[in-house]
PDB file of N, CA and C in Angstrom:
ATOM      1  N   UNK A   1      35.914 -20.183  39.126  1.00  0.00           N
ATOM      2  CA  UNK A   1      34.532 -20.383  39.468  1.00  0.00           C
ATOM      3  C   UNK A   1      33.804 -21.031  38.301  1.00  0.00           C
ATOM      4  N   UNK A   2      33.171 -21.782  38.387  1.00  0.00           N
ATOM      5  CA  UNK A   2      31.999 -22.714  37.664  1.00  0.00           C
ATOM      6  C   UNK A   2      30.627 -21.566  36.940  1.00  0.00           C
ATOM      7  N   UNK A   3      30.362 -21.622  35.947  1.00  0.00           N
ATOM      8  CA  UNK A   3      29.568 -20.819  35.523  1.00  0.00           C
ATOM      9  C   UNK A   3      28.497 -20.667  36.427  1.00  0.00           C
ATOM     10  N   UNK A   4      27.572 -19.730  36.692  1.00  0.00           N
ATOM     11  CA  UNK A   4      26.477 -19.582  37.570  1.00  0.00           C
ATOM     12  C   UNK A   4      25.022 -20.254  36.763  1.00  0.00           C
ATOM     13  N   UNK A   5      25.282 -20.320  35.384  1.00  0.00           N
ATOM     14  CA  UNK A   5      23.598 -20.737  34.535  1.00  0.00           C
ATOM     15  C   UNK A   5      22.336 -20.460  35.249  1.00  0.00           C
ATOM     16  N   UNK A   6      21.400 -21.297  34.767  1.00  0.00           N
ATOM     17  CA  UNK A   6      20.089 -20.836  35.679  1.00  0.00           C
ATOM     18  C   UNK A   6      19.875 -21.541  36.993  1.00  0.00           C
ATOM     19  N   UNK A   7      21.112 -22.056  37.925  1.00  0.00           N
ATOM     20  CA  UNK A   7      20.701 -22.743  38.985  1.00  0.00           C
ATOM     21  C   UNK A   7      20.577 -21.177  40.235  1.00  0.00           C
ATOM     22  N   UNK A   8      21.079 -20.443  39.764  1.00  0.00           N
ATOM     23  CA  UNK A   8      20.753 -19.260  41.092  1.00  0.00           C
ATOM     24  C   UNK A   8      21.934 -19.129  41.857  1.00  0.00           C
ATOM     25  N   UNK A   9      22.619 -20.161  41.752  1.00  0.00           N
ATOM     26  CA  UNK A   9      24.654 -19.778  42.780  1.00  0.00           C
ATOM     27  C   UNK A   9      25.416 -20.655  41.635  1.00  0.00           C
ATOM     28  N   UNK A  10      26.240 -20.327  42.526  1.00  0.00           N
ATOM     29  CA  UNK A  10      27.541 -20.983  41.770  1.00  0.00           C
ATOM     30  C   UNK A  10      28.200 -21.671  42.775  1.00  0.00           C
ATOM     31  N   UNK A  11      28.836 -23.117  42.208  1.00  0.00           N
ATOM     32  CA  UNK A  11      30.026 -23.244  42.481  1.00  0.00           C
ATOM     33  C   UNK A  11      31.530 -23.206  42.214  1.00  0.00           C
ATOM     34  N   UNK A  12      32.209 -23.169  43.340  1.00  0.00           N
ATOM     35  CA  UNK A  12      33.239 -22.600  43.781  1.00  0.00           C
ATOM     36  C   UNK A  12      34.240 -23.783  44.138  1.00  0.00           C
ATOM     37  N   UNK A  13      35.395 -23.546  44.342  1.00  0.00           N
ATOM     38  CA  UNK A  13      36.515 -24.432  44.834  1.00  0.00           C
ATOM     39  C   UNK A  13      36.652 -24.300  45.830  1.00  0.00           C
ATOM     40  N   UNK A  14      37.097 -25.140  46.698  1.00  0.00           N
ATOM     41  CA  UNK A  14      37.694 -24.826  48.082  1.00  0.00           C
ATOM     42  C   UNK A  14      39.083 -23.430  48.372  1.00  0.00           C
ATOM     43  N   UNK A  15      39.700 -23.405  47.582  1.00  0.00           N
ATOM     44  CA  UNK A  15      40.624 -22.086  47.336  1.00  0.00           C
ATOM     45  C   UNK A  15      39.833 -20.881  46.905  1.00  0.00           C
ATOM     46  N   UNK A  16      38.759 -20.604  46.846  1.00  0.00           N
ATOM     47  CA  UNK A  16      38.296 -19.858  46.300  1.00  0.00           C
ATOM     48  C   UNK A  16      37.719 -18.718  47.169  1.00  0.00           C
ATOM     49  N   UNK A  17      37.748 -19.385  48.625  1.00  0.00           N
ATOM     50  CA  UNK A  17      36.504 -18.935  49.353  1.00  0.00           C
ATOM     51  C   UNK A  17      37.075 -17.402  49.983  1.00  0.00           C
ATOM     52  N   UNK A  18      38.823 -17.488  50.148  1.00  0.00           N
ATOM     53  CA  UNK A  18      39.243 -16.888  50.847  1.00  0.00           C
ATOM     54  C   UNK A  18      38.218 -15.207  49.567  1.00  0.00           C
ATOM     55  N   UNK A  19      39.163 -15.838  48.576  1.00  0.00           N
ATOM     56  CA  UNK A  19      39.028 -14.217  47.215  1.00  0.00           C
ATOM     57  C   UNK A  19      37.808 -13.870  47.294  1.00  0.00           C
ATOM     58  N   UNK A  20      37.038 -14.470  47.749  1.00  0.00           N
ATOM     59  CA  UNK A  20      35.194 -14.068  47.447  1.00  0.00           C
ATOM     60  C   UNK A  20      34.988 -13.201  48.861  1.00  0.00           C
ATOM     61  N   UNK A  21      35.491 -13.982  50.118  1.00  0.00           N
ATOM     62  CA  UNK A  21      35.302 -13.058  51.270  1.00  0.00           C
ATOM     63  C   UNK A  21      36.077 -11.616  51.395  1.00  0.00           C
ATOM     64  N   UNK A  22      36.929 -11.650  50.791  1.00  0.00           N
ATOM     65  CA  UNK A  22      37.652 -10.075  50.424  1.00  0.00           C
ATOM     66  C   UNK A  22      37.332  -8.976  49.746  1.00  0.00           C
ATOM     67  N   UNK A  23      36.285 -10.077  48.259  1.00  0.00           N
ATOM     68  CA  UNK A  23      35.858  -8.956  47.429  1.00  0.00           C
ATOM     69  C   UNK A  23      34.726  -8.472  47.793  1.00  0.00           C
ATOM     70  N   UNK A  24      33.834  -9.319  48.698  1.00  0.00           N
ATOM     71  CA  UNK A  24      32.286  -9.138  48.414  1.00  0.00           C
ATOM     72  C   UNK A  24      31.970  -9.100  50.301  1.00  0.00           C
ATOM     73  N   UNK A  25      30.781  -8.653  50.654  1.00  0.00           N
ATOM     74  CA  UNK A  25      30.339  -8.528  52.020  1.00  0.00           C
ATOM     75  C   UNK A  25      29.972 -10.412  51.910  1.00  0.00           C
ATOM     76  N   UNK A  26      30.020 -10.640  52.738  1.00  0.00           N
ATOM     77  CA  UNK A  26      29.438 -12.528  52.751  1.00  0.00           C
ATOM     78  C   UNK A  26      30.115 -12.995  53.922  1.00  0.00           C
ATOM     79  N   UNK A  27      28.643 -14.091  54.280  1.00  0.00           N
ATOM     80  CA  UNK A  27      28.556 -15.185  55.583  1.00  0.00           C
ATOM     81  C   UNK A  27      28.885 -16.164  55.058  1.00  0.00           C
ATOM     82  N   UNK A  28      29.679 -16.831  55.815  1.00  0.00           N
ATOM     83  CA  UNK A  28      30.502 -18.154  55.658  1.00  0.00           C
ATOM     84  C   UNK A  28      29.149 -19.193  56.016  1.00  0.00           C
ATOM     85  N   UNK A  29      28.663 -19.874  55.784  1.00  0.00           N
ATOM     86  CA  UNK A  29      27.724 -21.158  56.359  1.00  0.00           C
ATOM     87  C   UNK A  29      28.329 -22.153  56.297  1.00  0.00           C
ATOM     88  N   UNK A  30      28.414 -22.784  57.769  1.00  0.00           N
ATOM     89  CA  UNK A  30      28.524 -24.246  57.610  1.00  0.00           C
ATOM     90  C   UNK A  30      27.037 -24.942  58.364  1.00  0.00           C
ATOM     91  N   UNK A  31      26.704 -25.953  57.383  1.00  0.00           N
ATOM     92  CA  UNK A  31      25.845 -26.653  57.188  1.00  0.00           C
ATOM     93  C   UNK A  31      25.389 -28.266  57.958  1.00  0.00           C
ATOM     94  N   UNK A  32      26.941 -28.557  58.571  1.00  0.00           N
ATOM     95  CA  UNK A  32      26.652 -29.229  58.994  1.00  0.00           C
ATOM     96  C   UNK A  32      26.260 -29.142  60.389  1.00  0.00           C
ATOM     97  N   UNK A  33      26.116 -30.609  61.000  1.00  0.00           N
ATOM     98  CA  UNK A  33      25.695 -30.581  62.896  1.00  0.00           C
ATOM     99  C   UNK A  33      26.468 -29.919  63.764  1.00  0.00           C
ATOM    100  N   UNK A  34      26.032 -29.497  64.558  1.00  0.00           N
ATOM    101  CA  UNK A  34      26.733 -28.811  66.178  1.00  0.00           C
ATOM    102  C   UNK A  34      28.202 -29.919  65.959  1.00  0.00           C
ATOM    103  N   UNK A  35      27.471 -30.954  66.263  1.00  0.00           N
ATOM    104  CA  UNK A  35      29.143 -32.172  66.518  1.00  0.00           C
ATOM    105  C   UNK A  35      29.993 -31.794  65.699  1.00  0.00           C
ATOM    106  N   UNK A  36      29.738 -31.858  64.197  1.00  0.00           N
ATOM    107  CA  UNK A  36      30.425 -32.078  63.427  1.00  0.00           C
ATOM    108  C   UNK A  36      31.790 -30.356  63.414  1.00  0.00           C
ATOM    109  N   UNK A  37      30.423 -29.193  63.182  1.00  0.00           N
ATOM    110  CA  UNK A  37      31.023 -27.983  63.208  1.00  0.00           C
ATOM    111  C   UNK A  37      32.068 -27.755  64.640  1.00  0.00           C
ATOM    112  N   UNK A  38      31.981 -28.421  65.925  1.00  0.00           N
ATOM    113  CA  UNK A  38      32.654 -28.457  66.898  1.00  0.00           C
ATOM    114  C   UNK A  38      33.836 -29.101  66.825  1.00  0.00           C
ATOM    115  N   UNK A  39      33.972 -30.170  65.851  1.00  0.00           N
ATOM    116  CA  UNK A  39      35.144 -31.071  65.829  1.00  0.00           C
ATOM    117  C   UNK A  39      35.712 -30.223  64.554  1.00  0.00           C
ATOM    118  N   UNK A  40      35.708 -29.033  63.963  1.00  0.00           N
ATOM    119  CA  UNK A  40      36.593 -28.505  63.381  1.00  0.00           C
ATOM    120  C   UNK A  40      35.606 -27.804  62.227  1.00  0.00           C
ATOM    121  N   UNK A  41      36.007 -26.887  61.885  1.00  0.00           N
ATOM    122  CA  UNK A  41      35.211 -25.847  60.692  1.00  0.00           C
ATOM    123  C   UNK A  41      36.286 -24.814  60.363  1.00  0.00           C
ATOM    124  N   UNK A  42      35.358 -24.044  59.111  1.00  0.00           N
ATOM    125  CA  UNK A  42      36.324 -23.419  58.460  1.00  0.00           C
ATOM    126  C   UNK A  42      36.501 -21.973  59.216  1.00  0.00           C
ATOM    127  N   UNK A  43      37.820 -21.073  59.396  1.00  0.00           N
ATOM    128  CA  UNK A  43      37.899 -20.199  60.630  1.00  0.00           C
ATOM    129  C   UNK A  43      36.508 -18.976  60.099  1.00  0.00           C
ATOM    130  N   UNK A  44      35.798 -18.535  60.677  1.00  0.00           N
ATOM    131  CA  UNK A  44      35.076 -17.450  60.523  1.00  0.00           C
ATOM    132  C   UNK A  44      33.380 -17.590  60.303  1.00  0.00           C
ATOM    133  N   UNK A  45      33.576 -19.361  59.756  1.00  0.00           N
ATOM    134  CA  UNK A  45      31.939 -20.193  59.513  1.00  0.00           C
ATOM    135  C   UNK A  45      31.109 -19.935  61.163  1.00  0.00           C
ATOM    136  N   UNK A  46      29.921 -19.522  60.683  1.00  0.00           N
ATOM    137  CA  UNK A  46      28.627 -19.670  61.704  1.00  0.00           C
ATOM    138  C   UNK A  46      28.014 -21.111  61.526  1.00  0.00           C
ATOM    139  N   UNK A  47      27.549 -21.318  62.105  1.00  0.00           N
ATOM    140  CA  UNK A  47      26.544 -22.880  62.161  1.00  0.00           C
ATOM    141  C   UNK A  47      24.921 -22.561  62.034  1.00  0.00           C
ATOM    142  N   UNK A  48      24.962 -22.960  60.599  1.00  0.00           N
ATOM    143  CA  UNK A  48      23.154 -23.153  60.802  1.00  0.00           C
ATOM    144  C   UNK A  48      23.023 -24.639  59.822  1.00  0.00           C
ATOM    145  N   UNK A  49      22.881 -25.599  60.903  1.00  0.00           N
ATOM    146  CA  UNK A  49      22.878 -26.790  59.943  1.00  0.00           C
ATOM    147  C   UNK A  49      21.412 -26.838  59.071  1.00  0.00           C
ATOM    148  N   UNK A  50      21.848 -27.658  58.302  1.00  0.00           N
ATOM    149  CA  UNK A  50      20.693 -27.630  57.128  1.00  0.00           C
ATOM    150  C   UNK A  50      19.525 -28.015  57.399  1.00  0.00           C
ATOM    151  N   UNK A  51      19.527 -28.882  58.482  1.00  0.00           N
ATOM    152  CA  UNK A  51      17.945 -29.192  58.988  1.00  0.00           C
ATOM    153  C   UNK A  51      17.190 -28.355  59.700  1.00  0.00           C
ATOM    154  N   UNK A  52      17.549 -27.451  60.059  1.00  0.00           N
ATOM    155  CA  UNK A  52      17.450 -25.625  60.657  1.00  0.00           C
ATOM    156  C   UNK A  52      16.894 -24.493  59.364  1.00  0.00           C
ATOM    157  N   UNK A  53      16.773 -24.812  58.029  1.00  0.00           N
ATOM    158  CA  UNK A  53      17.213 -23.762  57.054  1.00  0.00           C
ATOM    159  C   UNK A  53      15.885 -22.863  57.110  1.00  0.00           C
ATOM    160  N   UNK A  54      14.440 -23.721  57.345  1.00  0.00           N
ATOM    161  CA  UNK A  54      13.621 -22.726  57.186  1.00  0.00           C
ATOM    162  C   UNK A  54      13.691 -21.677  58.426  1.00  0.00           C
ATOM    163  N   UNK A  55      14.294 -21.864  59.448  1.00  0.00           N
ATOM    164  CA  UNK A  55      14.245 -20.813  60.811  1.00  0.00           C
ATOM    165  C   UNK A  55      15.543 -20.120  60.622  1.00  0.00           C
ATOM    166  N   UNK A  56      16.670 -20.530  59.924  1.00  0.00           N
ATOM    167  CA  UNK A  56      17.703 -20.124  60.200  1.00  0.00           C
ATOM    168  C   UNK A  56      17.341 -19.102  58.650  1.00  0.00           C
ATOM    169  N   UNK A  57      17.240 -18.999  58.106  1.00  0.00           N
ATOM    170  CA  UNK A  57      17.097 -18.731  56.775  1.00  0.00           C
ATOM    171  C   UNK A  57      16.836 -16.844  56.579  1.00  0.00           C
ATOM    172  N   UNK A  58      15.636 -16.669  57.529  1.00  0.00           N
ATOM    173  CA  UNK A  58      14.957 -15.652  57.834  1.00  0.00           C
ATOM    174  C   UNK A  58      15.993 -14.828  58.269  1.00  0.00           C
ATOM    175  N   UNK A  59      16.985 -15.326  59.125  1.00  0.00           N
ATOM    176  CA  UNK A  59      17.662 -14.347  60.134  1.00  0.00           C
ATOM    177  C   UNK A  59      18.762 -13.904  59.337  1.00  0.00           C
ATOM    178  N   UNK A  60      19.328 -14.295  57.724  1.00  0.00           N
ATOM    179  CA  UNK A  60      20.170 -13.919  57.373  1.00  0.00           C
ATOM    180  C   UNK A  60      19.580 -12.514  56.620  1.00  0.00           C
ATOM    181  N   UNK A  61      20.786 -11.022  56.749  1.00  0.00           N
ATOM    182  CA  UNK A  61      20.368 -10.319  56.173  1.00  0.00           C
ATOM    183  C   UNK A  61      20.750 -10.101  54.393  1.00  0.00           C
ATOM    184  N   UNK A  62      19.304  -9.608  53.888  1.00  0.00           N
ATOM    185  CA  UNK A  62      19.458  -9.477  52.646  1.00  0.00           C
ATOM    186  C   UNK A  62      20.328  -9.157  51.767  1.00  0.00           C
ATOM    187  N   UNK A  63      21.184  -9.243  50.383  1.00  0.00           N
ATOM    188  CA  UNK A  63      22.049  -8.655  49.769  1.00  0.00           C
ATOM    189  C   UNK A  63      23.206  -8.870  50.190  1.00  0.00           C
ATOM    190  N   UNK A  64      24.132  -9.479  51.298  1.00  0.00           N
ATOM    191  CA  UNK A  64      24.898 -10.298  51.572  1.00  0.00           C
ATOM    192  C   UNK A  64      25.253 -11.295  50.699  1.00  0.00           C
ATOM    193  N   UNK A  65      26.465 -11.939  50.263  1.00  0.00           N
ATOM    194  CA  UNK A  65      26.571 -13.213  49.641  1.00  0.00           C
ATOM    195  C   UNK A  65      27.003 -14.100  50.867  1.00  0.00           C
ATOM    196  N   UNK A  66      26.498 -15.231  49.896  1.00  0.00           N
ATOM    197  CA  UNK A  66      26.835 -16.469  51.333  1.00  0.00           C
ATOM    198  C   UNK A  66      27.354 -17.668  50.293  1.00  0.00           C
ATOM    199  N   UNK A  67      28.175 -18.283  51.350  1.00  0.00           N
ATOM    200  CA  UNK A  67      29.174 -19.935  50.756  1.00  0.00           C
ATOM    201  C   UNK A  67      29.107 -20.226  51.839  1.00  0.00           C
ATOM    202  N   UNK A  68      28.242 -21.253  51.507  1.00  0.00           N
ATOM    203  CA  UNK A  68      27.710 -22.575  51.884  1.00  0.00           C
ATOM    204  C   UNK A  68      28.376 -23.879  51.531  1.00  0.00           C
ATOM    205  N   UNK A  69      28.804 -24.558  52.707  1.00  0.00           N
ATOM    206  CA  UNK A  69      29.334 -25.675  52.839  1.00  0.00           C
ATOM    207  C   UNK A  69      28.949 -26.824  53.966  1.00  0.00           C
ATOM    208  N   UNK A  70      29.117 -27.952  53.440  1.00  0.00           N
ATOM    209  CA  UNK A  70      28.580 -28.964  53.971  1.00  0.00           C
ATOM    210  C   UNK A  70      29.785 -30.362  54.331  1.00  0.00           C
ATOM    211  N   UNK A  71      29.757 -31.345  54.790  1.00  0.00           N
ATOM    212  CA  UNK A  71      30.944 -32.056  54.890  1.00  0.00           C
ATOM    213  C   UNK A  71      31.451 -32.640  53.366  1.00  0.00           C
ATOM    214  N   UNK A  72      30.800 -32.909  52.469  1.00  0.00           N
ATOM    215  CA  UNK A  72      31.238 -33.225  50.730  1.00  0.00           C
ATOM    216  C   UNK A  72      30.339 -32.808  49.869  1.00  0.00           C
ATOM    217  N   UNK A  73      29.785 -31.530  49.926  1.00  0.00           N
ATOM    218  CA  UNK A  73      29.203 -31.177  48.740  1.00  0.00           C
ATOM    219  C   UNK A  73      27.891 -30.976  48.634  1.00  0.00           C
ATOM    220  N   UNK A  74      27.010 -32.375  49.313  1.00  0.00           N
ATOM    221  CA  UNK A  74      25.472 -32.471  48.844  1.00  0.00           C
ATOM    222  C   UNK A  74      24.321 -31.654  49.495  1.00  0.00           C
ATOM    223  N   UNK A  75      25.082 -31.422  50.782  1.00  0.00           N
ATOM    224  CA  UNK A  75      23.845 -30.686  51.434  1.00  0.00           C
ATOM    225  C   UNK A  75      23.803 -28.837  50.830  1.00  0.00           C
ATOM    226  N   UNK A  76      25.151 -28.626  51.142  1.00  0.00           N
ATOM    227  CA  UNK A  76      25.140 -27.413  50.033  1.00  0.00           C
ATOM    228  C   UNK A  76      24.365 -27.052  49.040  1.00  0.00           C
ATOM    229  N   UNK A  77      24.343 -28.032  48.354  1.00  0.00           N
ATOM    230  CA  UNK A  77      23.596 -27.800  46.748  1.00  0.00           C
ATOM    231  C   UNK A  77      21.959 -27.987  47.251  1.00  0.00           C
ATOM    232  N   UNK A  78      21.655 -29.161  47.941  1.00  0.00           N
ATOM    233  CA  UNK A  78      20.101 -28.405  48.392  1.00  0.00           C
ATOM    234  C   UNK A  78      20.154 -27.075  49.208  1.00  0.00           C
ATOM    235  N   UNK A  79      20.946 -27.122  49.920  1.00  0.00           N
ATOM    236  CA  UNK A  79      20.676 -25.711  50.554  1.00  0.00           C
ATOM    237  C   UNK A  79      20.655 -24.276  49.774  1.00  0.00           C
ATOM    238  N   UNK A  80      21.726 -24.573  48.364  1.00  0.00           N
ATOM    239  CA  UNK A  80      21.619 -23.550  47.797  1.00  0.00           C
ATOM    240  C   UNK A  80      20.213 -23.393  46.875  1.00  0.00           C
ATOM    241  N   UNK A  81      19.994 -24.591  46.279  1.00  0.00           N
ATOM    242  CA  UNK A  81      18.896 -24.238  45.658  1.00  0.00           C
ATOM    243  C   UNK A  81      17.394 -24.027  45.822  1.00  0.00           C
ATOM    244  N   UNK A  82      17.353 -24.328  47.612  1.00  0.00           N
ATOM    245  CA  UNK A  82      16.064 -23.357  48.224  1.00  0.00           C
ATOM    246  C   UNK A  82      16.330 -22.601  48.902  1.00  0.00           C
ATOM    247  N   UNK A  83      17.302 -21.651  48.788  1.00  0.00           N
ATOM    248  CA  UNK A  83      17.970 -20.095  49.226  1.00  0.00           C
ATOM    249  C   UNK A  83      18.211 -19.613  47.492  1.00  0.00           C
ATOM    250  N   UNK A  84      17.595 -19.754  46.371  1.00  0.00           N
ATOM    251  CA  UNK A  84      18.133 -19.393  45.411  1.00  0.00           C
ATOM    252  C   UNK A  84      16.680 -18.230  45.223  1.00  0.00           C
ATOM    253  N   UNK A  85      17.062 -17.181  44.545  1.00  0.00           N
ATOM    254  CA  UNK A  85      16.059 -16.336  44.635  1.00  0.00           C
ATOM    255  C   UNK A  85      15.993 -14.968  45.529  1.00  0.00           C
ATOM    256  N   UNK A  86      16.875 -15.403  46.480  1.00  0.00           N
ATOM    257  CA  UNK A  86      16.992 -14.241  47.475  1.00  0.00           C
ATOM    258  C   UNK A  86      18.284 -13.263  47.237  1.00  0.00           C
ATOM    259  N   UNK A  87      18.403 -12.054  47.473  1.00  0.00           N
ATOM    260  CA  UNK A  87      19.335 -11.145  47.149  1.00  0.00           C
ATOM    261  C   UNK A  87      20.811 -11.130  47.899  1.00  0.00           C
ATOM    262  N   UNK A  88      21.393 -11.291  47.428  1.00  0.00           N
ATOM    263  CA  UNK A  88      22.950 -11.428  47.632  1.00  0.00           C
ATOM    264  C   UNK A  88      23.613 -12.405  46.363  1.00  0.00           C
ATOM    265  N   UNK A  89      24.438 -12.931  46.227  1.00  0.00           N
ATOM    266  CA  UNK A  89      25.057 -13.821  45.592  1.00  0.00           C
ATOM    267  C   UNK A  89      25.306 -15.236  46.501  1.00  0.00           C
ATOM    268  N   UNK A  90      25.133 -16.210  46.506  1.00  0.00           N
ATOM    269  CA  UNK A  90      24.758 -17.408  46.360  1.00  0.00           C
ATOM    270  C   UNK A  90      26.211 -18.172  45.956  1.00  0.00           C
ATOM    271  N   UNK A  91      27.047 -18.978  46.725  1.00  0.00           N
ATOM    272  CA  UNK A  91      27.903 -19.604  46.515  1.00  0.00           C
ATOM    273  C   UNK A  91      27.943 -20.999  47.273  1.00  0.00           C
ATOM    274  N   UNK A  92      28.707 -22.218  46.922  1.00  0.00           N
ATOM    275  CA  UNK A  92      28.654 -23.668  47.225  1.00  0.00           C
ATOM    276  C   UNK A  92      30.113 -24.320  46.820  1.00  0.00           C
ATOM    277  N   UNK A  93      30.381 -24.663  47.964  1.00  0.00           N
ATOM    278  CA  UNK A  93      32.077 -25.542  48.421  1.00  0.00           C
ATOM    279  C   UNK A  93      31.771 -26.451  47.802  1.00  0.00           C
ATOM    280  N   UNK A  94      32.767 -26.897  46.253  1.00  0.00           N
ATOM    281  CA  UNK A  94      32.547 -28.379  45.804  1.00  0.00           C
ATOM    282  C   UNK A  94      33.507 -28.992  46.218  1.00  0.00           C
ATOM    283  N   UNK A  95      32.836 -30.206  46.576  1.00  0.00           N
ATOM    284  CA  UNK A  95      33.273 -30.942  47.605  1.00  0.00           C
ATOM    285  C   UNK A  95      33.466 -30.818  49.443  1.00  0.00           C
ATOM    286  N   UNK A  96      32.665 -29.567  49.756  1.00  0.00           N
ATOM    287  CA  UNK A  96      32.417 -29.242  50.999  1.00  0.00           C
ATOM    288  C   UNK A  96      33.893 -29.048  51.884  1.00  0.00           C
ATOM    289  N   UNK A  97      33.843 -29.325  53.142  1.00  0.00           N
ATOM    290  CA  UNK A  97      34.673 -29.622  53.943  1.00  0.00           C
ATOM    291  C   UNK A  97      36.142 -30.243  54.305  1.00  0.00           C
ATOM    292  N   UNK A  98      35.641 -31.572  53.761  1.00  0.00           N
ATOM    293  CA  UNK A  98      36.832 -32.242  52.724  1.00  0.00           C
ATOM    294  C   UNK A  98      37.299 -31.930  51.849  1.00  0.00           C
ATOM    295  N   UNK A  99      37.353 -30.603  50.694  1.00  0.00           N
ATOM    296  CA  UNK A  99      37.847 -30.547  50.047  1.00  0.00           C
ATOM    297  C   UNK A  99      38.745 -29.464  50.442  1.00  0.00           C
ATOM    298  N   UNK A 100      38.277 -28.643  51.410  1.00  0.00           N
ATOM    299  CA  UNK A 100      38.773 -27.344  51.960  1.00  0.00           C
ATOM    300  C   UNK A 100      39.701 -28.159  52.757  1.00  0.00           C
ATOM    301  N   UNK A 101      39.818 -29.312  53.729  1.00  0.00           N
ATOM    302  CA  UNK A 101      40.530 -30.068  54.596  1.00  0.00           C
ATOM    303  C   UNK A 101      41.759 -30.534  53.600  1.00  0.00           C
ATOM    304  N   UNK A 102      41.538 -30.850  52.475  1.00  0.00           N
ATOM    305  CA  UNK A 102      42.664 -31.260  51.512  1.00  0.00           C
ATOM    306  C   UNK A 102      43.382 -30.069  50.746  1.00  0.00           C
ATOM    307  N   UNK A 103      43.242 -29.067  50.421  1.00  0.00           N
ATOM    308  CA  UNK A 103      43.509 -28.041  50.379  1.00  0.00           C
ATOM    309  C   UNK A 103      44.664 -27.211  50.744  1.00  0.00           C
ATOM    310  N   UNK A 104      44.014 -27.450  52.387  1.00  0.00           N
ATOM    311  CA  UNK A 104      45.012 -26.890  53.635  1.00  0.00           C
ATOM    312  C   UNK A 104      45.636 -27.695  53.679  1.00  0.00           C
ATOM    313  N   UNK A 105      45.811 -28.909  53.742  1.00  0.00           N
ATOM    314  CA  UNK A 105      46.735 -30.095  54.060  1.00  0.00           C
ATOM    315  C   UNK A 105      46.594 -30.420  55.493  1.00  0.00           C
ATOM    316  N   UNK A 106      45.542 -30.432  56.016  1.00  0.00           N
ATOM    317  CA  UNK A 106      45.124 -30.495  57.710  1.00  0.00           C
ATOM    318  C   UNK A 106      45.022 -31.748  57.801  1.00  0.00           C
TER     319      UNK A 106
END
């Protein structure tokens, strides 16, 4: 894992995601569109795409950690850093989707 500093999450590797969901209570987010999350996602991800975050945002419960992923990286990192502040731990797929897709070898 990537140091956490003062951005509020951390990022993470695509191998990483499984060890974090084992150790810690946490929602998988995927970030991207209905289409996109339909044509394949990671097994256990909910869909709240990022253009959703202020409605979708509310409904997550507190103190939970969440990893957040997007199709390569970028939407993640905005998403994490206006969800930064709130209680749980805060995590971000570098390189999103694609990197988790290379990974697996899918």
């Amino acid at each position: 894992m990537e140091c956490k500093g003062d951005y509020g999450f951390e990022m993470i590797a695509a191998d990483e995601i499984q060890e974090i969901i084992h150790r810690e209570r946490t929602m998988l987010i995927d970030l991207r569109s209905v289409e996109y999350y339909q044509n394949g996602h990671i097994e256990n991800a909910r869909n709240f795409p990022y253009e959703y975050i202020g409605e979708w945002q509310r409904e997550i419960p507190s103190g939970i950690s969440l990893i957040l992923y997007c199709e390569h990286g970028n939407l993640s990192l905005l998403a994490a850093r206006k969800l930064r502040g709130r209680k749980g731990a805060l995590y971000t797929v570098s390189g999103g989707y694609q990197a988790y897709l290379a990974k697996n070898d899918f």
